[in-house]
Protein backbone atom coordinates (compact mmCIF):
# COMPACT_ATOMS: atom_id res chain seq x y z
CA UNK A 1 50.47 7.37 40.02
CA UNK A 2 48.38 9.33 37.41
CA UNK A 3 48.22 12.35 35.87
CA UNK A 4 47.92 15.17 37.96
CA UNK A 5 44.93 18.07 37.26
CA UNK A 6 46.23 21.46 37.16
CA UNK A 7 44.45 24.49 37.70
CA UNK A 8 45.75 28.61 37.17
CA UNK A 9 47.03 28.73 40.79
CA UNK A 10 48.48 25.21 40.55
CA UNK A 11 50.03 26.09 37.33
CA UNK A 12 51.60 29.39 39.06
CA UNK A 13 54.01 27.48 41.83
CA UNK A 14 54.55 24.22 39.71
CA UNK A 15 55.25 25.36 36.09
CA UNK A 16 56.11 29.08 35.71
CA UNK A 17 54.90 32.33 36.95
CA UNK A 18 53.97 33.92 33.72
CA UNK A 19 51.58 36.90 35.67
CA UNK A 20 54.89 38.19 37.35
CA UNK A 21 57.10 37.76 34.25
CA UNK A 22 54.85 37.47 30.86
CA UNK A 23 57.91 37.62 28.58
CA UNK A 24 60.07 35.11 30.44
CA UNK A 25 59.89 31.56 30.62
CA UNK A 26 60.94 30.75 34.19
CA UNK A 27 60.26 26.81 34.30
CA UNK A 28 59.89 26.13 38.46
CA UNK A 29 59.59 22.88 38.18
CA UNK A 30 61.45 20.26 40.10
CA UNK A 31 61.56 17.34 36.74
CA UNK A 32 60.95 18.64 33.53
CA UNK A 33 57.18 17.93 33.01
CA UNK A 34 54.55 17.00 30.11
CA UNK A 35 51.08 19.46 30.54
CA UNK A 36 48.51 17.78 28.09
CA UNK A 37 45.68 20.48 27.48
CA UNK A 38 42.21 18.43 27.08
CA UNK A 39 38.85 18.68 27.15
CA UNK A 40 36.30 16.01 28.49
CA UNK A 41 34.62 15.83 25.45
CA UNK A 42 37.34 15.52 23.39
CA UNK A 43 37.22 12.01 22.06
CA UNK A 44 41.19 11.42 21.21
CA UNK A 45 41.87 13.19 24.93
CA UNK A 46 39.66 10.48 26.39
CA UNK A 47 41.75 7.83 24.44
CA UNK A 48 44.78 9.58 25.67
CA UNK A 49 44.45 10.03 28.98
CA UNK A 50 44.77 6.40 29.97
CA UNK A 51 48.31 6.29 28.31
CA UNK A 52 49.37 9.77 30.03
CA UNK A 53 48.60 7.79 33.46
CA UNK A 54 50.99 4.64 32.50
CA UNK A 55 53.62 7.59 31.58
CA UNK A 56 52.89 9.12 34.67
CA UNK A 57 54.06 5.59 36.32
CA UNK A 58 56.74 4.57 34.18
CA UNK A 59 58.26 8.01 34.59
CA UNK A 60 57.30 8.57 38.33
CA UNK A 61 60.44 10.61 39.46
CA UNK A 62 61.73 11.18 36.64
CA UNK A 63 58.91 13.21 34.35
CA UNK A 64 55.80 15.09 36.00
CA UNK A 65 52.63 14.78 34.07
CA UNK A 66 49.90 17.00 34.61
CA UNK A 67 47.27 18.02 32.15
CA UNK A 68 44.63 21.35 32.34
CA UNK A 69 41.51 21.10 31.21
CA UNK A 70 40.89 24.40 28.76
CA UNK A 71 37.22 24.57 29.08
CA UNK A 72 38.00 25.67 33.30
CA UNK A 73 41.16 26.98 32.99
CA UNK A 74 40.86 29.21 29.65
CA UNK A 75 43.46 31.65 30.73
CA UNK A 76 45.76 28.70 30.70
CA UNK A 77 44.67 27.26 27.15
CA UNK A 78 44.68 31.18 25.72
CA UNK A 79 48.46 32.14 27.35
CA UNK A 80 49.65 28.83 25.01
CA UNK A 81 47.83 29.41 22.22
CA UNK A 82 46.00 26.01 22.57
CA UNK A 83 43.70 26.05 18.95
CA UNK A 84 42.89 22.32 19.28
CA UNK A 85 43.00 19.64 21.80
CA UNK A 86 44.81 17.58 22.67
CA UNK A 87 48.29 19.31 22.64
CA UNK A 88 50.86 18.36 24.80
CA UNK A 89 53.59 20.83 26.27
CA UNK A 90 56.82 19.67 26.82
CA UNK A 91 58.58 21.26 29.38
CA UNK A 92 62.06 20.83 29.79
CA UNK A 93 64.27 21.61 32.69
CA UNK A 94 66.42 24.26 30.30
CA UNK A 95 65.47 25.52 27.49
CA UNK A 96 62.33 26.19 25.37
CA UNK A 97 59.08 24.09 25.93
CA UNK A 98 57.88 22.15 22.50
CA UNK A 99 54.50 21.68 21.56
CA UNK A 100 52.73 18.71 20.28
CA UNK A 101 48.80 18.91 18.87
CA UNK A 102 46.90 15.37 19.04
CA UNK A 103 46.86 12.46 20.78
CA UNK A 104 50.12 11.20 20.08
CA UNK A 105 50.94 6.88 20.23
CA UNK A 106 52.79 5.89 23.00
CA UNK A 107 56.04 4.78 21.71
CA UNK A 108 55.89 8.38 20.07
CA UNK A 109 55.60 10.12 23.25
CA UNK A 110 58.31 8.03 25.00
CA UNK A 111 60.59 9.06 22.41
CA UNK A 112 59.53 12.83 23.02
CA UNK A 113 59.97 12.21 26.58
CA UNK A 114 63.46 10.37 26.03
CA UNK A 115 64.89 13.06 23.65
CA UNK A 116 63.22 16.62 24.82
CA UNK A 117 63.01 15.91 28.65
CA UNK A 118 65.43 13.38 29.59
CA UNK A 119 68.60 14.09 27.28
CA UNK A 120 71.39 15.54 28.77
CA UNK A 121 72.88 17.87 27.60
């Protein structure tokens, strides 16, 4: 299991659809989910990405990992404000996302995973 690519219309059925309701966050996601915004030439994505894809295993069920690349889908990157890549968007399954800017160690983002997605509340 790896990360999977996301593009607008993708984004639309799996995560929220923000064109029908721009000033409500309507997660429509089945598992909370973690959307890293990259770009290939990004060198700290590249380092990333292999570490998103062992997430995206450990988690399998769990967690749904996608990530958008911002230089195709710049409506995406614009809608969240995305300044500087990588940043990671945590979605949970209530509540408010959280955003995260850089490529983040692993144990951090397992504890960001643990306490934002996974905690019960």
């Amino acid at each position: 299991m790896s990360a999977v690519h996301l593009t607008k219309a993708d984004f639309l059925t799996r995560v929220a659809k923000y064109e029908a309701n721009p000033n409500e966050w309507k997660f429509l996601g089945e598992r909370p989910a973690l959307i890293d915004f990259y770009a290939t030439w990004c060198g700290p994505c590249k380092m990333l990405a292999p570490v998103l894809d062992e997430l995206a295993d450990e988690y399998a069920g769990q967690v749904d990992i996608y990530k958008v690349n911002v230089d195709e889908e710049e409506e995406l990157a614009a809608l969240f404000g995305i300044r500087s890549v990588p940043s990671l968007l945590f979605v949970p399954m209530n509540g408010t996302p959280q955003m995260a800017q850089g490529a983040l160690p692993k144990k951090n983002l397992k504890e960001a995973i643990q306490n934002v997605l996974l905690k019960n509340d």
